[in-house]
Protein backbone atom coordinates (compact mmCIF):
# COMPACT_ATOMS: atom_id res chain seq x y z
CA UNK A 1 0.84 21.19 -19.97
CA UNK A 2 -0.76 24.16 -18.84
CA UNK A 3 0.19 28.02 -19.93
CA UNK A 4 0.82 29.29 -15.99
CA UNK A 5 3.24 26.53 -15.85
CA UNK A 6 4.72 27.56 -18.53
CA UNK A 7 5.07 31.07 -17.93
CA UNK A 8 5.92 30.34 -13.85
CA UNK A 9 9.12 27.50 -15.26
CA UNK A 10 9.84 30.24 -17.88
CA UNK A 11 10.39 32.98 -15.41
CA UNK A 12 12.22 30.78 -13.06
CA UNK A 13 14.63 29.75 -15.55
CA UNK A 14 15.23 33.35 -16.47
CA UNK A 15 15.64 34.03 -12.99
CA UNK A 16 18.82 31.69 -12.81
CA UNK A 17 20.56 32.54 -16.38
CA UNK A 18 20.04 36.14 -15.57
CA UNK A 19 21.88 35.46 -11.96
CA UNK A 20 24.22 33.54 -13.87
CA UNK A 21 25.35 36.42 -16.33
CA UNK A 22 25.55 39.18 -13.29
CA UNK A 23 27.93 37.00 -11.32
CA UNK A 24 30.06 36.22 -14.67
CA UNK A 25 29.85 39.72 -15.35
CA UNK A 26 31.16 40.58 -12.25
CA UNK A 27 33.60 38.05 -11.95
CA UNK A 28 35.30 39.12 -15.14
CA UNK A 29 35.96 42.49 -13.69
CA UNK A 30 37.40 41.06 -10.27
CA UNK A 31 40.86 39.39 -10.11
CA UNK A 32 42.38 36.54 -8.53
CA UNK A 33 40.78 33.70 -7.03
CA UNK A 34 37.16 35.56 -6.52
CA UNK A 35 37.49 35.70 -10.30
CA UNK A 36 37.47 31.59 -10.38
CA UNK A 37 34.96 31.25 -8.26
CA UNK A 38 32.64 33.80 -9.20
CA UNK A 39 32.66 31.91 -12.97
CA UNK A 40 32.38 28.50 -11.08
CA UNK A 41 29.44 29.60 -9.28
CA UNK A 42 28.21 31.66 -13.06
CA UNK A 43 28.27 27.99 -14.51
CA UNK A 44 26.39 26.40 -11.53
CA UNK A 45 23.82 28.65 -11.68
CA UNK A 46 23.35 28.54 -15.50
CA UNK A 47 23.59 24.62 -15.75
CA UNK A 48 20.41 24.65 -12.90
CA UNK A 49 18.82 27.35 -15.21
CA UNK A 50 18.87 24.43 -18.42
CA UNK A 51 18.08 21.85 -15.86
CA UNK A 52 14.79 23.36 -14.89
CA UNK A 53 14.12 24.21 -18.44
CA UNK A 54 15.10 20.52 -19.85
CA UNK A 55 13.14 19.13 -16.49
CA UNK A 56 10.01 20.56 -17.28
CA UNK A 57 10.01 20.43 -21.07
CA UNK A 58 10.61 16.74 -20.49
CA UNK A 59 8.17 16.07 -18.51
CA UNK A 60 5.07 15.50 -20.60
CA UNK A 61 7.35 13.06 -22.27
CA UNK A 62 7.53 11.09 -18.77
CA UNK A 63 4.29 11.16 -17.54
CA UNK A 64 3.58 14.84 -16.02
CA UNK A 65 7.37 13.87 -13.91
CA UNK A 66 10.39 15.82 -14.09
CA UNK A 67 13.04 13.64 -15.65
CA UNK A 68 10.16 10.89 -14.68
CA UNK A 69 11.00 11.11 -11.07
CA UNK A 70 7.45 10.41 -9.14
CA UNK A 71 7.90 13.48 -6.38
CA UNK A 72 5.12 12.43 -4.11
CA UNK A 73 3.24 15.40 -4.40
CA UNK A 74 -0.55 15.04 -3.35
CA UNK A 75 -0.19 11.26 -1.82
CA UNK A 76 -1.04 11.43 1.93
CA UNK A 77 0.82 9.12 4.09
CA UNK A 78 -0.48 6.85 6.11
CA UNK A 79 0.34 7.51 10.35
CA UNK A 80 2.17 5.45 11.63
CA UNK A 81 0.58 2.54 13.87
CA UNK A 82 2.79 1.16 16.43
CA UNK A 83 1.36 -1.16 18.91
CA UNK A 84 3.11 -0.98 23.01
CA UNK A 85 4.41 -3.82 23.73
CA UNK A 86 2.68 -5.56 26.72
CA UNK A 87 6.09 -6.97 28.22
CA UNK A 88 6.69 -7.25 31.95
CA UNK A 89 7.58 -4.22 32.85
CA UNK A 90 4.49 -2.29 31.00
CA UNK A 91 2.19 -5.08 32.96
CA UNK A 92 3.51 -4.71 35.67
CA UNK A 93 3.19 -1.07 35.88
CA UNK A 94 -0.65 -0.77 34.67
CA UNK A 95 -1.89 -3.36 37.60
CA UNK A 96 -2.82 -0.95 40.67
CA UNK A 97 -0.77 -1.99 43.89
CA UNK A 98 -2.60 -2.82 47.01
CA UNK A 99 -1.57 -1.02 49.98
CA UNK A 100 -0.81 -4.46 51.84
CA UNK A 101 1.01 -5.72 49.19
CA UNK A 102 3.15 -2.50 48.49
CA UNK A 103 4.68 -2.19 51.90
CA UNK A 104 5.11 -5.98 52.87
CA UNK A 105 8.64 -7.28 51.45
CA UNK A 106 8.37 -10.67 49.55
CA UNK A 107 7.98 -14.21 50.98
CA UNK A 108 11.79 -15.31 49.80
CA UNK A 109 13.28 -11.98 51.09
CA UNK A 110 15.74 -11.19 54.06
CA UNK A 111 13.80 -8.99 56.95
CA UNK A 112 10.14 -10.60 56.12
CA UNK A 113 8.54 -11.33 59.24
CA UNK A 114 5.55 -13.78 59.16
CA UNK A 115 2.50 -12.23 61.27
């Protein structure tokens, strides 16, 4: 484990207890129901402060993973190769019409006069 990842996971765990201990400080000195949620949302923010402290001290123990979940970092994904299909409508569409062809109505149709 290297020391800037230390430092950076040290500093972003501080980040969240210290966020946790302003809103519990301030909830203590509000009343009523912004005084329950204000420690709910204290205890949220201190239980994701341990996480990322436990999820990164763990993770030399799991391979270089937090909690020895693989995050994909670094992996390139392949595109995606998806082929047209060549059904009758996509055929029929690619062939060029002749201009005979185009305006004359077909042989089994109502209104085709033979020349």
């Amino acid at each position: 484990m290297s020391v800037g990842l230390i430092i950076h996971v040290v500093i972003f765990a501080l980040a969240f207890l210290t966020a946790a201990y302003l809103v519990y400080a301030a909830a203590q000195k509000s009343e009523g129901m912004l005084k329950s949620v204000g420690t709910i949302l204290a205890a949220i923010l201190g239980a994701l402060g341990v996480l990322v402290l436990i999820g990164h001290l763990s993770a030399p123990m799991t391979g270089g993973r937090p909690f020895g979940i693989d995050m994909g970092h670094g992996e390139a994904t392949a595109p995606s190769t998806v082929v047209p299909s060549t059904g009758g409508a996509a055929s029929d569409a690619a062939k060029p019409a002749d201009s005979e062809d185009a305006a004359a109505p077909a042989e089994g149709e109502a209104g085709a006069a033979k020349p």
